[in-house]
C-alpha atoms as a PDB file:
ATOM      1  CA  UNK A   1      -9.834   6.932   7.947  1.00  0.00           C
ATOM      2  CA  UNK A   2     -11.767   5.295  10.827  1.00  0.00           C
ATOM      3  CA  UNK A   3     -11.275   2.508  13.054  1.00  0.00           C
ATOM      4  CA  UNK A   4     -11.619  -0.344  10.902  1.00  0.00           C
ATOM      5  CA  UNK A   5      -9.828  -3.071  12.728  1.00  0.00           C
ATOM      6  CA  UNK A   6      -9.428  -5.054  16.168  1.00  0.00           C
ATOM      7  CA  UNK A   7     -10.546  -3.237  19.713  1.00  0.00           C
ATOM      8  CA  UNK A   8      -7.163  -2.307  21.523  1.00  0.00           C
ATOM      9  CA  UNK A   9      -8.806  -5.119  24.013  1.00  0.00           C
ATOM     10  CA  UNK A  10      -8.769  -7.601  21.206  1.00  0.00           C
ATOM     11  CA  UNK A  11      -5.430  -6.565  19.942  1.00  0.00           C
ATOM     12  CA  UNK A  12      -3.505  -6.781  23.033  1.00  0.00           C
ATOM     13  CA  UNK A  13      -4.315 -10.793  23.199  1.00  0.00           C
ATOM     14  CA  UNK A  14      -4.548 -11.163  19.401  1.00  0.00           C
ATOM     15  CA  UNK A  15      -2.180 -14.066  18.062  1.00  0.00           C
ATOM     16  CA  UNK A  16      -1.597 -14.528  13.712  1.00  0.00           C
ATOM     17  CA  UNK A  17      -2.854 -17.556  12.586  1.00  0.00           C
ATOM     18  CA  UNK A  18       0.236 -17.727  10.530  1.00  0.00           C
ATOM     19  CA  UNK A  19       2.164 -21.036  11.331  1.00  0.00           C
ATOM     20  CA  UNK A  20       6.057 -21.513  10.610  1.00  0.00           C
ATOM     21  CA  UNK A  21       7.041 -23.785   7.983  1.00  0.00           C
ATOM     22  CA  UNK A  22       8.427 -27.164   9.438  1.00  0.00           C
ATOM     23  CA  UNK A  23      11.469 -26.333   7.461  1.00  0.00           C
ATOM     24  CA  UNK A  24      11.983 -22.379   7.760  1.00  0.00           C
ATOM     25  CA  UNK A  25      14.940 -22.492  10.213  1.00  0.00           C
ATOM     26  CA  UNK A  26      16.979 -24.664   7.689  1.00  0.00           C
ATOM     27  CA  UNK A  27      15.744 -22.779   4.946  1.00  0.00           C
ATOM     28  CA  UNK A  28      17.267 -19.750   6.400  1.00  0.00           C
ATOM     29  CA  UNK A  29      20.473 -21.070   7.598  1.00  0.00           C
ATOM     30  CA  UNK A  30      21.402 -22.455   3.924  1.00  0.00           C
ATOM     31  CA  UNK A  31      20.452 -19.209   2.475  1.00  0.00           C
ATOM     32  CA  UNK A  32      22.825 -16.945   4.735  1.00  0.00           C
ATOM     33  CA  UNK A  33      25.434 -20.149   4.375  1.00  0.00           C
ATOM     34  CA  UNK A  34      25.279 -19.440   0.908  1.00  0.00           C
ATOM     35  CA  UNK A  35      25.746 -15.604   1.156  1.00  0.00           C
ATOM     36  CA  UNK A  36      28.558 -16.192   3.948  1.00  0.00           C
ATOM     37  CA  UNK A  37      30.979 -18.324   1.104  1.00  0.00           C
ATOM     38  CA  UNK A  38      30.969 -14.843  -0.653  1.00  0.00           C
ATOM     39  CA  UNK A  39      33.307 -12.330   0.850  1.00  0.00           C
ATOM     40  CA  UNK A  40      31.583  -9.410   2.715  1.00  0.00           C
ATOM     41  CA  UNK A  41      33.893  -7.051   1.093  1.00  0.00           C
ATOM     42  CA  UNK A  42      32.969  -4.133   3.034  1.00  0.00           C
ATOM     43  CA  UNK A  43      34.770  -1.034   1.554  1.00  0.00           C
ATOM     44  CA  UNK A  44      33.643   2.531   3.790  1.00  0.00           C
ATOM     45  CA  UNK A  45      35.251   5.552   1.438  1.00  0.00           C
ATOM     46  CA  UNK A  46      35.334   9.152   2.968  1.00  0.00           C
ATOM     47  CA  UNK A  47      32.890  11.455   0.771  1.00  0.00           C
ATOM     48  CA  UNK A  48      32.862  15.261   1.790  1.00  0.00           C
ATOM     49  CA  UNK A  49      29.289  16.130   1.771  1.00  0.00           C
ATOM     50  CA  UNK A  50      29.641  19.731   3.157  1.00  0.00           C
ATOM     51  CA  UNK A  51      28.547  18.251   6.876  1.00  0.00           C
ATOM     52  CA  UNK A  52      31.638  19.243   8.827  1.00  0.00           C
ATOM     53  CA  UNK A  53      30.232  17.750  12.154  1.00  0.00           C
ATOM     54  CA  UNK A  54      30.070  14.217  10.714  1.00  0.00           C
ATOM     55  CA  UNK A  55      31.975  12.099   8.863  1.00  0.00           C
ATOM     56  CA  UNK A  56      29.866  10.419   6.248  1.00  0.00           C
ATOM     57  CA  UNK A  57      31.214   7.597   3.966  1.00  0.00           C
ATOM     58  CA  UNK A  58      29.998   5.517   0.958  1.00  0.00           C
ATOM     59  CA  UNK A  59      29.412   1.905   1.434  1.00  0.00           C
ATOM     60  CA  UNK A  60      29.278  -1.039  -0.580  1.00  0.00           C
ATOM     61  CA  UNK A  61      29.311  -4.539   0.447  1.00  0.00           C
ATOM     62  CA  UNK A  62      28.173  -8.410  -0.654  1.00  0.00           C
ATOM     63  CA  UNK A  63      25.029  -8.633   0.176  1.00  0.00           C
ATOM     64  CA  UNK A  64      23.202 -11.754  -1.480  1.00  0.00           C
ATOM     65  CA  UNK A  65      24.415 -13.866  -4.160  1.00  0.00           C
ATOM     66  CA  UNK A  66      27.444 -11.721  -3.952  1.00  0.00           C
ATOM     67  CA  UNK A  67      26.006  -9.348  -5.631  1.00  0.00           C
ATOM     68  CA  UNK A  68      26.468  -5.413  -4.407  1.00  0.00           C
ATOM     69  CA  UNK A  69      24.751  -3.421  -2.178  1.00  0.00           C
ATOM     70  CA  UNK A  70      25.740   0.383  -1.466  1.00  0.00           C
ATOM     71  CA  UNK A  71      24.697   2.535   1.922  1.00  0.00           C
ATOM     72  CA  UNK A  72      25.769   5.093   3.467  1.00  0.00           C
ATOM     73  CA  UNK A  73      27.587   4.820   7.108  1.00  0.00           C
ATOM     74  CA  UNK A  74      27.627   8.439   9.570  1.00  0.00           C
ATOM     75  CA  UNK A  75      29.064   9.091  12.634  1.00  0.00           C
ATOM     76  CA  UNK A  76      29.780  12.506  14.908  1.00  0.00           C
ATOM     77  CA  UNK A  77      32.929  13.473  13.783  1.00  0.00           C
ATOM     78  CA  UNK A  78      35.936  13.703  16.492  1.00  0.00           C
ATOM     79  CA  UNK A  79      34.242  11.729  18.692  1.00  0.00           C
ATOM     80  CA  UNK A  80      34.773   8.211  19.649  1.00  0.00           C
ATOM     81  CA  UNK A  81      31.671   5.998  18.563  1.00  0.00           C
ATOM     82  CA  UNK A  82      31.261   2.337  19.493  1.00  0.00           C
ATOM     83  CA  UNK A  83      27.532   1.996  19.369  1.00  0.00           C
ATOM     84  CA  UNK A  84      25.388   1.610  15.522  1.00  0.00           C
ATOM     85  CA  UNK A  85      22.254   1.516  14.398  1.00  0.00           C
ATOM     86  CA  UNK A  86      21.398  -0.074  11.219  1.00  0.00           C
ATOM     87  CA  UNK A  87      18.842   1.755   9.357  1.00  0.00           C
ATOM     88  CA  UNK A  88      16.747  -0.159   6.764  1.00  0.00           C
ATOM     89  CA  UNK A  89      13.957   1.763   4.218  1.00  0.00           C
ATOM     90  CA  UNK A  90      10.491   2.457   3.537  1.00  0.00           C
ATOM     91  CA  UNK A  91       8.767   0.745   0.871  1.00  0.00           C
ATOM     92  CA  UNK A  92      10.120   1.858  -2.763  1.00  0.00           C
ATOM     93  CA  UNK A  93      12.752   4.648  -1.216  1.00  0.00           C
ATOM     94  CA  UNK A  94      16.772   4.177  -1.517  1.00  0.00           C
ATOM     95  CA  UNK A  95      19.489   5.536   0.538  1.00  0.00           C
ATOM     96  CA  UNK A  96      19.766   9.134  -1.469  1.00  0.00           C
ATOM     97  CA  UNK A  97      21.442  11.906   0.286  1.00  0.00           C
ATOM     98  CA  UNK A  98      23.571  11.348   3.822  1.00  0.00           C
ATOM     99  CA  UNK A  99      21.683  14.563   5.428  1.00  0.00           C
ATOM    100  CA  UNK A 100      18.618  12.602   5.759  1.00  0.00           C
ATOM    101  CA  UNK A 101      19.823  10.391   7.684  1.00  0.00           C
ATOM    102  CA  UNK A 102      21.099  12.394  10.537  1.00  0.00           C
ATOM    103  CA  UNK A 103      19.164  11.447  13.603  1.00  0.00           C
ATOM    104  CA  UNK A 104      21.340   8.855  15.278  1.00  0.00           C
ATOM    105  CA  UNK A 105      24.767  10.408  14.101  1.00  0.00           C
ATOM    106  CA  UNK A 106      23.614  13.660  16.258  1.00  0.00           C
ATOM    107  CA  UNK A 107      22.793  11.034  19.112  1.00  0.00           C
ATOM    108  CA  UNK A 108      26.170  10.055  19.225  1.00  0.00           C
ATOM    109  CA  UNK A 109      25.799   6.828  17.830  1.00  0.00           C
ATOM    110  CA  UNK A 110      27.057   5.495  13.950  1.00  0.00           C
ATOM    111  CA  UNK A 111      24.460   4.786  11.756  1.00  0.00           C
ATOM    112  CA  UNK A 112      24.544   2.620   8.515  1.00  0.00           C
ATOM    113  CA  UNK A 113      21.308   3.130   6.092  1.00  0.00           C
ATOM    114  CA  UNK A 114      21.306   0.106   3.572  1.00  0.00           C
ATOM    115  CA  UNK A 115      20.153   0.710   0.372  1.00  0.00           C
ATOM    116  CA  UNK A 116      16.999  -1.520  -0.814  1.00  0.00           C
ATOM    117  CA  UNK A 117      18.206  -3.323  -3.811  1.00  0.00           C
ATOM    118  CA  UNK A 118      15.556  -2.919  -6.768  1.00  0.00           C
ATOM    119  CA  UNK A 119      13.846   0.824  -5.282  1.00  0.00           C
ATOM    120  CA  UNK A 120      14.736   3.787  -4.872  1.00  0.00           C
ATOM    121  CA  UNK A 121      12.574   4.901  -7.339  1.00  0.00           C
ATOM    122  CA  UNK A 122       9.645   5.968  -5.723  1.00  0.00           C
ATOM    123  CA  UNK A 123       9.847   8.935  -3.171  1.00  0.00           C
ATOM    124  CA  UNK A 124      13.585   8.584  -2.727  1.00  0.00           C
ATOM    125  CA  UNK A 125      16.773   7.618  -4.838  1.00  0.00           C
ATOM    126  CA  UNK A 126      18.416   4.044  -4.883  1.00  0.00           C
ATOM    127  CA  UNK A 127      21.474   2.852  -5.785  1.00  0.00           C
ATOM    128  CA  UNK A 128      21.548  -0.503  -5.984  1.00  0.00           C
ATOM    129  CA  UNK A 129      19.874  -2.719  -8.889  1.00  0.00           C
ATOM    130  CA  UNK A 130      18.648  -6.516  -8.187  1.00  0.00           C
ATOM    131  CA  UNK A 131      20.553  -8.583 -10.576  1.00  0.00           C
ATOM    132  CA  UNK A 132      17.860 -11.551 -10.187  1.00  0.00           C
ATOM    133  CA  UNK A 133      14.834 -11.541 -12.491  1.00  0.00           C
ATOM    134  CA  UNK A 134      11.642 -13.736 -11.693  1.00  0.00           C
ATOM    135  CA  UNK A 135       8.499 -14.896 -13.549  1.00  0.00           C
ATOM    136  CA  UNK A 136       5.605 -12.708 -14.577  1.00  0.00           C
ATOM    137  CA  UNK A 137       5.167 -10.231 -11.456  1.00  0.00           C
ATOM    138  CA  UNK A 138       2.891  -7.437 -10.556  1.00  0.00           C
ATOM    139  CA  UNK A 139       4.685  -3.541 -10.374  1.00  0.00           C
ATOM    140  CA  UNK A 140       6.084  -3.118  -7.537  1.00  0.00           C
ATOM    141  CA  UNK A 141       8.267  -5.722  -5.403  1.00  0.00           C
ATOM    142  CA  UNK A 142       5.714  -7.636  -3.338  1.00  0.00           C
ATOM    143  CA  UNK A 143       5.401 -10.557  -6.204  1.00  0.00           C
ATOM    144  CA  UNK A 144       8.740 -11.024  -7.703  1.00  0.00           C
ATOM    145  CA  UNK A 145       9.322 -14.661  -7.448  1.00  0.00           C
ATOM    146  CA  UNK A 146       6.857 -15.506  -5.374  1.00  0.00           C
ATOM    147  CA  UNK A 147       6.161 -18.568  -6.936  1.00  0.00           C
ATOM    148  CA  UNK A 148       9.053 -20.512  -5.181  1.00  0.00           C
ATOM    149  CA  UNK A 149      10.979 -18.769  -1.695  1.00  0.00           C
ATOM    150  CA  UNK A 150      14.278 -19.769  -3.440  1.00  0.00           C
ATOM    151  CA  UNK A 151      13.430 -16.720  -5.488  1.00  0.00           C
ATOM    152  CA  UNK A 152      11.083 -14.555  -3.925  1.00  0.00           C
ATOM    153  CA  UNK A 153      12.473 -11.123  -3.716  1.00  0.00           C
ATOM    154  CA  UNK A 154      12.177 -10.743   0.096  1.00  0.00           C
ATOM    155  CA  UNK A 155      14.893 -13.673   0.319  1.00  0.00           C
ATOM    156  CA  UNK A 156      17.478 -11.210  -1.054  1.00  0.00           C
ATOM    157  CA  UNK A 157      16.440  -8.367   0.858  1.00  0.00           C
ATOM    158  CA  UNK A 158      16.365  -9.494   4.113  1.00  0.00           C
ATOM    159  CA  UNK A 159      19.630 -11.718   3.780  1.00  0.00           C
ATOM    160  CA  UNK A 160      20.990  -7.890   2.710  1.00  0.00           C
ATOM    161  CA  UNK A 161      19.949  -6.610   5.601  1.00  0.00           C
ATOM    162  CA  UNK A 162      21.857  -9.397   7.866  1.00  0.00           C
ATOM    163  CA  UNK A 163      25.067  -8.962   5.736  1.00  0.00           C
ATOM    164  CA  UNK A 164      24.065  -4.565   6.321  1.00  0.00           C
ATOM    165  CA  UNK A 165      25.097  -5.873  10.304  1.00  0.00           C
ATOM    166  CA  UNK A 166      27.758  -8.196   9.416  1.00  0.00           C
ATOM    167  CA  UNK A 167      29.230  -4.657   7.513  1.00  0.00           C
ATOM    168  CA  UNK A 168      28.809  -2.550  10.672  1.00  0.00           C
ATOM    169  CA  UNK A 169      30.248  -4.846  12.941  1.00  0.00           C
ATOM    170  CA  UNK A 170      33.562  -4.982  10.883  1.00  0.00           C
ATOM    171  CA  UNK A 171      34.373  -1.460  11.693  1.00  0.00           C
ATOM    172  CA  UNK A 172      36.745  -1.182  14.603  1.00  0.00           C
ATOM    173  CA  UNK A 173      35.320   1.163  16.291  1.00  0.00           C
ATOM    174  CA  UNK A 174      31.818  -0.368  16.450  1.00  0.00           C
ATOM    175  CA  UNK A 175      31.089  -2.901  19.408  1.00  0.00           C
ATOM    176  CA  UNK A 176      29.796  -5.854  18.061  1.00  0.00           C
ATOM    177  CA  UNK A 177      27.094  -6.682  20.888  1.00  0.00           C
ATOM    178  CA  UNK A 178      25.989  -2.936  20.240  1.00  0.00           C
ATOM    179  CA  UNK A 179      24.518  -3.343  16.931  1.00  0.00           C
ATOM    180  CA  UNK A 180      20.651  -2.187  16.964  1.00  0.00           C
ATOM    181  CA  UNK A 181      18.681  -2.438  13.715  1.00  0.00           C
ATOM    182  CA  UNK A 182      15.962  -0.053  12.893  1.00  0.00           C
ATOM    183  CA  UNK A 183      13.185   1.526  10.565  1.00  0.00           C
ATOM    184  CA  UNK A 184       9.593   2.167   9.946  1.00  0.00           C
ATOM    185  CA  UNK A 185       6.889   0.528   7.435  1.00  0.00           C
ATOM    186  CA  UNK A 186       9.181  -1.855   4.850  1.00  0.00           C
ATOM    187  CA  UNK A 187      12.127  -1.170   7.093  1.00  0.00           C
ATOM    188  CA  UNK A 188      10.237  -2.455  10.313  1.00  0.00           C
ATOM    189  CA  UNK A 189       9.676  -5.458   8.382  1.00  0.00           C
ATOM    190  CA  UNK A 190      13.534  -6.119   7.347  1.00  0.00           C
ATOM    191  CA  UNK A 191      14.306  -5.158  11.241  1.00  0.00           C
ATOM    192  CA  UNK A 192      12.027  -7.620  12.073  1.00  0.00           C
ATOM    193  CA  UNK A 193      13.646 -10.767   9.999  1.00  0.00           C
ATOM    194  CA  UNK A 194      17.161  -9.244  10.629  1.00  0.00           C
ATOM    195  CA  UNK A 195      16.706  -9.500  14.547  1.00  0.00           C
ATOM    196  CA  UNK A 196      15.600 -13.139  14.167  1.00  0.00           C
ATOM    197  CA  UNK A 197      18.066 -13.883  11.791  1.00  0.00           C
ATOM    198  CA  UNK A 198      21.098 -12.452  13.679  1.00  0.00           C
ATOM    199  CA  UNK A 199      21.177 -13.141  17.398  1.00  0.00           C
ATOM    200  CA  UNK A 200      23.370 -10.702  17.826  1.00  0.00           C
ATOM    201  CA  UNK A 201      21.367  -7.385  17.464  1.00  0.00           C
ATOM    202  CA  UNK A 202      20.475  -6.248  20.824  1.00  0.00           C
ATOM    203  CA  UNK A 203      18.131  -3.749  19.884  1.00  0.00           C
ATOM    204  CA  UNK A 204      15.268  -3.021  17.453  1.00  0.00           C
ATOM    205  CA  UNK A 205      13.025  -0.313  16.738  1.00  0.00           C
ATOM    206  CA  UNK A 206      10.128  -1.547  14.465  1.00  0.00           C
ATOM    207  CA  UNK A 207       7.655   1.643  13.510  1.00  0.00           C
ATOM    208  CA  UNK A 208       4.729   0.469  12.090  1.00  0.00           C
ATOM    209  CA  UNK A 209       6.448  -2.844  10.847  1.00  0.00           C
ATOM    210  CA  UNK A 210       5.482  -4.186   7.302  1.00  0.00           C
ATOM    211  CA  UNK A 211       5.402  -7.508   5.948  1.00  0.00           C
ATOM    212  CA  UNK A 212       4.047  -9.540   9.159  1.00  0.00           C
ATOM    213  CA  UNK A 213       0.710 -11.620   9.342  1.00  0.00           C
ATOM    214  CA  UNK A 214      -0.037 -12.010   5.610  1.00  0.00           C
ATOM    215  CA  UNK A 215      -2.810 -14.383   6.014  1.00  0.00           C
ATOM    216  CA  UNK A 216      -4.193 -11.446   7.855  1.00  0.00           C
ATOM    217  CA  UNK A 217      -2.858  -8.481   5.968  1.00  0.00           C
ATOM    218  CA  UNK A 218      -3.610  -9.479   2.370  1.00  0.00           C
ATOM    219  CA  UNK A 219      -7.484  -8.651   1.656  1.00  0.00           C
ATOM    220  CA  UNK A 220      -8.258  -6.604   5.119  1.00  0.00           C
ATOM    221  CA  UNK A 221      -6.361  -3.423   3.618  1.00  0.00           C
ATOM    222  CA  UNK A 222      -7.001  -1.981   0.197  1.00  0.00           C
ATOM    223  CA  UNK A 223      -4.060  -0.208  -0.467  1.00  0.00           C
ATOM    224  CA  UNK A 224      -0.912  -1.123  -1.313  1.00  0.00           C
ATOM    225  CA  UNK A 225       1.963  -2.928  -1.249  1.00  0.00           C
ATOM    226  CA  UNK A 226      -0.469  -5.360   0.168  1.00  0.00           C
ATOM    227  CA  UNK A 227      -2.820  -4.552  -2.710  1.00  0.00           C
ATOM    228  CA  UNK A 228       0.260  -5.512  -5.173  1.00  0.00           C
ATOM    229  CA  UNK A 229      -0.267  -9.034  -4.126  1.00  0.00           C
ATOM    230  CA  UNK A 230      -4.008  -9.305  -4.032  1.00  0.00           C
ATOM    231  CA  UNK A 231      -3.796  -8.038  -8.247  1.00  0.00           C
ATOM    232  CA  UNK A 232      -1.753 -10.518  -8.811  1.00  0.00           C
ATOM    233  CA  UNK A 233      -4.067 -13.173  -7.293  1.00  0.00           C
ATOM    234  CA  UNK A 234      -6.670 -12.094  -9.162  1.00  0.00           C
ATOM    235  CA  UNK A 235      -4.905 -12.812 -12.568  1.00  0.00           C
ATOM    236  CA  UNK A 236      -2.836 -16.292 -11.374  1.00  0.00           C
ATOM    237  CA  UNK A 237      -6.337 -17.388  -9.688  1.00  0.00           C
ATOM    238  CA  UNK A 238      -4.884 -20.669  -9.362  1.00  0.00           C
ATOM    239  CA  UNK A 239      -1.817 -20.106  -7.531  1.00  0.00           C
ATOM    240  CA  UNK A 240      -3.723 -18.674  -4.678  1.00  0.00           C
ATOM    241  CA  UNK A 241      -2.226 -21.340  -1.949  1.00  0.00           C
ATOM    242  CA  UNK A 242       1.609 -21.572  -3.945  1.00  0.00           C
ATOM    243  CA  UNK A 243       1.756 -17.570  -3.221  1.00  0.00           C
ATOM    244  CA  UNK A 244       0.470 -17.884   0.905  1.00  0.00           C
ATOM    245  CA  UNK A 245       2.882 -20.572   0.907  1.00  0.00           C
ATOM    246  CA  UNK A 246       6.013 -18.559  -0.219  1.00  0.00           C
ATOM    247  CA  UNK A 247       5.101 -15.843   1.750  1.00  0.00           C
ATOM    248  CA  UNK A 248       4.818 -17.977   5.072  1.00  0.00           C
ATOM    249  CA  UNK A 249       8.916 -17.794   5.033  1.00  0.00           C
ATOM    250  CA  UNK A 250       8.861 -13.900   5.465  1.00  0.00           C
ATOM    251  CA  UNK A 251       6.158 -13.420   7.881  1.00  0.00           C
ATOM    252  CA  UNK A 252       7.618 -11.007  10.346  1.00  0.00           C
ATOM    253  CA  UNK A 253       5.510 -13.284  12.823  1.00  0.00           C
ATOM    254  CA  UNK A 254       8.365 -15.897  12.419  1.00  0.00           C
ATOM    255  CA  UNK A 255      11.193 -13.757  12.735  1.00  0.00           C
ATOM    256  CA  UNK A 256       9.614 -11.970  15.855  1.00  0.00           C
ATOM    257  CA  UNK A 257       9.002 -15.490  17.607  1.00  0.00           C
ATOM    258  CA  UNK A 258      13.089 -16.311  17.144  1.00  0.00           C
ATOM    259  CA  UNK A 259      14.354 -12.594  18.288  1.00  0.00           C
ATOM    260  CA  UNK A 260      16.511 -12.202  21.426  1.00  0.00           C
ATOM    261  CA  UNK A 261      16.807  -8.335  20.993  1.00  0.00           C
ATOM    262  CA  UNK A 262      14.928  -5.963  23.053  1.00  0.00           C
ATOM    263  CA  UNK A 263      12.205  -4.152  21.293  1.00  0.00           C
ATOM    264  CA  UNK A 264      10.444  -0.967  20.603  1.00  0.00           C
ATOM    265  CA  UNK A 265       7.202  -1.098  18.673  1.00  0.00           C
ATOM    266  CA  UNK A 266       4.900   1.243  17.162  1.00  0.00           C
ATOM    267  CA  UNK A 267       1.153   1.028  16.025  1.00  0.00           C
ATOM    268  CA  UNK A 268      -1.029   3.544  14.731  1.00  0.00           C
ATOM    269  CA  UNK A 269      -4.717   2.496  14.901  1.00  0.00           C
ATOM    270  CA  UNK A 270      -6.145   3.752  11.918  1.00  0.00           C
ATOM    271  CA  UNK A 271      -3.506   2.650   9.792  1.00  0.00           C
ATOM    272  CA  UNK A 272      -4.612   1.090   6.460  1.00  0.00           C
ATOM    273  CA  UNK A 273      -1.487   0.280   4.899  1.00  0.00           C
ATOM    274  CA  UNK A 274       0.275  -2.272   7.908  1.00  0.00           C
ATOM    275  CA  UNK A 275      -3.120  -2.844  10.057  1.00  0.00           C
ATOM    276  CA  UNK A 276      -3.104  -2.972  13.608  1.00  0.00           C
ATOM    277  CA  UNK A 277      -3.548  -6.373  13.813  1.00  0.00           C
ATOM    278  CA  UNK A 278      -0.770  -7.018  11.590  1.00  0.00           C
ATOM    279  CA  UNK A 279       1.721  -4.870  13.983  1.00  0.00           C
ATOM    280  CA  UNK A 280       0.429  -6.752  17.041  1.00  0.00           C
ATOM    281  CA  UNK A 281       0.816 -10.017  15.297  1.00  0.00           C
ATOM    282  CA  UNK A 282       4.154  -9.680  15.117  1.00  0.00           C
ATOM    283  CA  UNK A 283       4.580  -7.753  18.444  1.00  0.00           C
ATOM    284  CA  UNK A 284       2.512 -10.416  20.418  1.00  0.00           C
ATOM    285  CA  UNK A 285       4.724 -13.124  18.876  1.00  0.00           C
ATOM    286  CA  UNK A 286       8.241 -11.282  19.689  1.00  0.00           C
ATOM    287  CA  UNK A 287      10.223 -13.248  21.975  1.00  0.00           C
ATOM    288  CA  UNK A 288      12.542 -10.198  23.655  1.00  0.00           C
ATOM    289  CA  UNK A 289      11.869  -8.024  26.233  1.00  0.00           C
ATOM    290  CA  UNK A 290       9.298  -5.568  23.999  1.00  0.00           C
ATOM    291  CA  UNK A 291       6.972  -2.345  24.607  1.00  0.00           C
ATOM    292  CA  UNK A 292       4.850  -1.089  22.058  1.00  0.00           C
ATOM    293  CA  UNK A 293       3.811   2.641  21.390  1.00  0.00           C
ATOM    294  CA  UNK A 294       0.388   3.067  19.907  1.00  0.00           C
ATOM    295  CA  UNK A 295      -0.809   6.203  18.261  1.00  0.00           C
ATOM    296  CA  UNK A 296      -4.826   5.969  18.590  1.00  0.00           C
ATOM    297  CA  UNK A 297      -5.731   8.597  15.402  1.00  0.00           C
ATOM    298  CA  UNK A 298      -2.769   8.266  13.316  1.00  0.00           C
ATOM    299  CA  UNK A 299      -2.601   6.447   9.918  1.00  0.00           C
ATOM    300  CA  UNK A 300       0.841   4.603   8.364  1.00  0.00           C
ATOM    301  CA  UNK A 301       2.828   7.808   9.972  1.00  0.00           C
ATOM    302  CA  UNK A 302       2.122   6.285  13.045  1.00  0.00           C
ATOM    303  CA  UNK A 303       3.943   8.313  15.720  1.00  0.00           C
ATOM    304  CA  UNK A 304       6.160  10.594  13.260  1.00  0.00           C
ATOM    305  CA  UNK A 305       8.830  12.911  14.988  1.00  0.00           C
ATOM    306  CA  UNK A 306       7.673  12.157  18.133  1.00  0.00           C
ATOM    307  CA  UNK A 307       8.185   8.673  18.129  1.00  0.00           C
ATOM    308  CA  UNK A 308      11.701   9.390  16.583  1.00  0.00           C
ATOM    309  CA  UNK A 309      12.196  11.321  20.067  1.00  0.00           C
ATOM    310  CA  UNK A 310      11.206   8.078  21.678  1.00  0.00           C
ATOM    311  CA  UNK A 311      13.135   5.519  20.089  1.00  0.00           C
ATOM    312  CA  UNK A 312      16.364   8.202  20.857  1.00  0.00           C
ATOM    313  CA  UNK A 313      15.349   7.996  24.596  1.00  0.00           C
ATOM    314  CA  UNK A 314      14.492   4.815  24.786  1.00  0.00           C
ATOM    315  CA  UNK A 315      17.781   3.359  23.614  1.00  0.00           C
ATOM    316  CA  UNK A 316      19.886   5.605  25.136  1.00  0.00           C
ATOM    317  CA  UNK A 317      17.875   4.462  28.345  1.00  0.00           C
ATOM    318  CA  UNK A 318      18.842   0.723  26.962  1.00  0.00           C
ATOM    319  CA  UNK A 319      22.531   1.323  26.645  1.00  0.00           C
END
């Protein structure tokens, strides 16, 4: 793939054209109101998955609506733990099986992967369904509901991912102004809105984030998820500006403008499935303290294992 976007000259001053609704603050605070009159019910049950060194349990809790969502929480066993990281998913991949999620556990640190609710089905196994149905949507996730934000499927998500915090911070052990959220692609995306969401993360770690700058991202890359969305303009050809405008409430633009957290980007620069620009749209935008790694030949795997070494270093360095 070769360069096909922005200069890094251009991209280090680049700003999204993507403007807040007037009403996106409120719109967000009655939406986690109405999650919050559910009970969390956070239930953590011991599983022996042959991983002596850690103790691994099965999680379920409220997410939106009430309805369920199911992760899996880690930690070193015998060893006192007070620091989490919430992990959120790649596009179409669930939770599946505790060993592969075993990086911050051997750091020393809990870690609670959320489930995606309505994937899992794709290059890993879910567990969670999304009870909510929508209008006529293209396969895949990136149009269900997005004829209205009251039931575009990102509202559920994201609001999962806030409750996937609220979850972590009820366990006693866990210090509650030590909660860092993380993940790459999809993941950096639900980071993203989490962080701005909940002022209380103090840390994210956003690898090639997802979802930010769709006026931008929709029609500059071919491939999909963004590609979901463009199909399904090109059959509702008259709902062109309804769809932009439901999607303006989960720019990752917005949520990186209201984030106090300090953050750790990454960017790869030939990366056709989250652009460049996209990445520094949101990363230009964030409000925290912030660095950004770029990887200068590297497509959506952006940085890999070695930026996995970096994120462990860099918030160990953070505290």
């Amino acid at each position: 793939m070769p360069f096909f976007d922005l200069s890094p000259a251009q991209l280090a001053t680049y700003r999204s054209s993507a403007v807040a609704p007037a009403d996106f603050d409120a719109f967000w605070a009655e939406t986690l109101a109405e999650t919050r009159s559910h009970p969390l019910n956070a239930t953590f049950t011991p599983v022996d998955v042959g991983l002596p060194v850690f103790d691994v349990f099965d999680v379920s809790f409220a997410g939106f609506g009430g309805h369920t969502v199911r992760g899996w929480y880690i930690k070193p066993a015998g060893r006192d733990v007070t620091r989490c990281v919430v992990k959120f998913l790649g596009y179409g991949g669930g939770r599946d099986l505790p060993h592969q999620h075993l990086l911050w556990a051997s750091s020393g640190r809990a870690v609670l992967v959320m489930d995606t609710r309505g994937q899992g089905s794709n290059w890993s196994a879910g567990d969670t369904p999304d009870p909510a149905g929508s209008d006529p949507a293209h396969p895949g996730s990136m149009t269900r509901g997005i004829m209205d934000p009251a039931t575009y499927y990102y509202r559920r998500v994201f609001t999962d991912g806030v409750r996937a915090v609220e979850a972590a911070r009820s366990r006693a052990e866990i210090d509650p102004a030590r909660i860092a959220v993380a993940g790459g692609s999809q993941g950096g995306g639900i980071s993203l809105a989490v962080a701005g969401l909940d002022p209380s993360v103090y840390a994210i770690l956003a690898d090639v984030p997802f979802l930010c700058d769709f006026p931008r991202a929709v029609g500059l890359t071919t491939r999909d998820p963004y590609g979901e969305i463009v199909r399904w303009l090109t059959v509702h050809r008259s709902k062109v500006d309804t769809a932009f405008r439901t999607l303006n409430y989960f720019d990752g633009v917005h949520f990186a403008a209201r984030a106090k957290a300090s953050a750790l980007f990454s960017v790869a620069m030939m990366d056709d499935i989250c652009p460049p620009s996209t990445v520094y749209g949101a990363y230009n935008a964030f409000a925290g303290n912030k660095t950004i790694e770029s990887y200068r030949f590297n497509n959506h795997e952006g940085g890999g294992t070695l930026q996995e070494r970096r994120q462990v270093e860099w918030l160990a360095a953070l505290g």
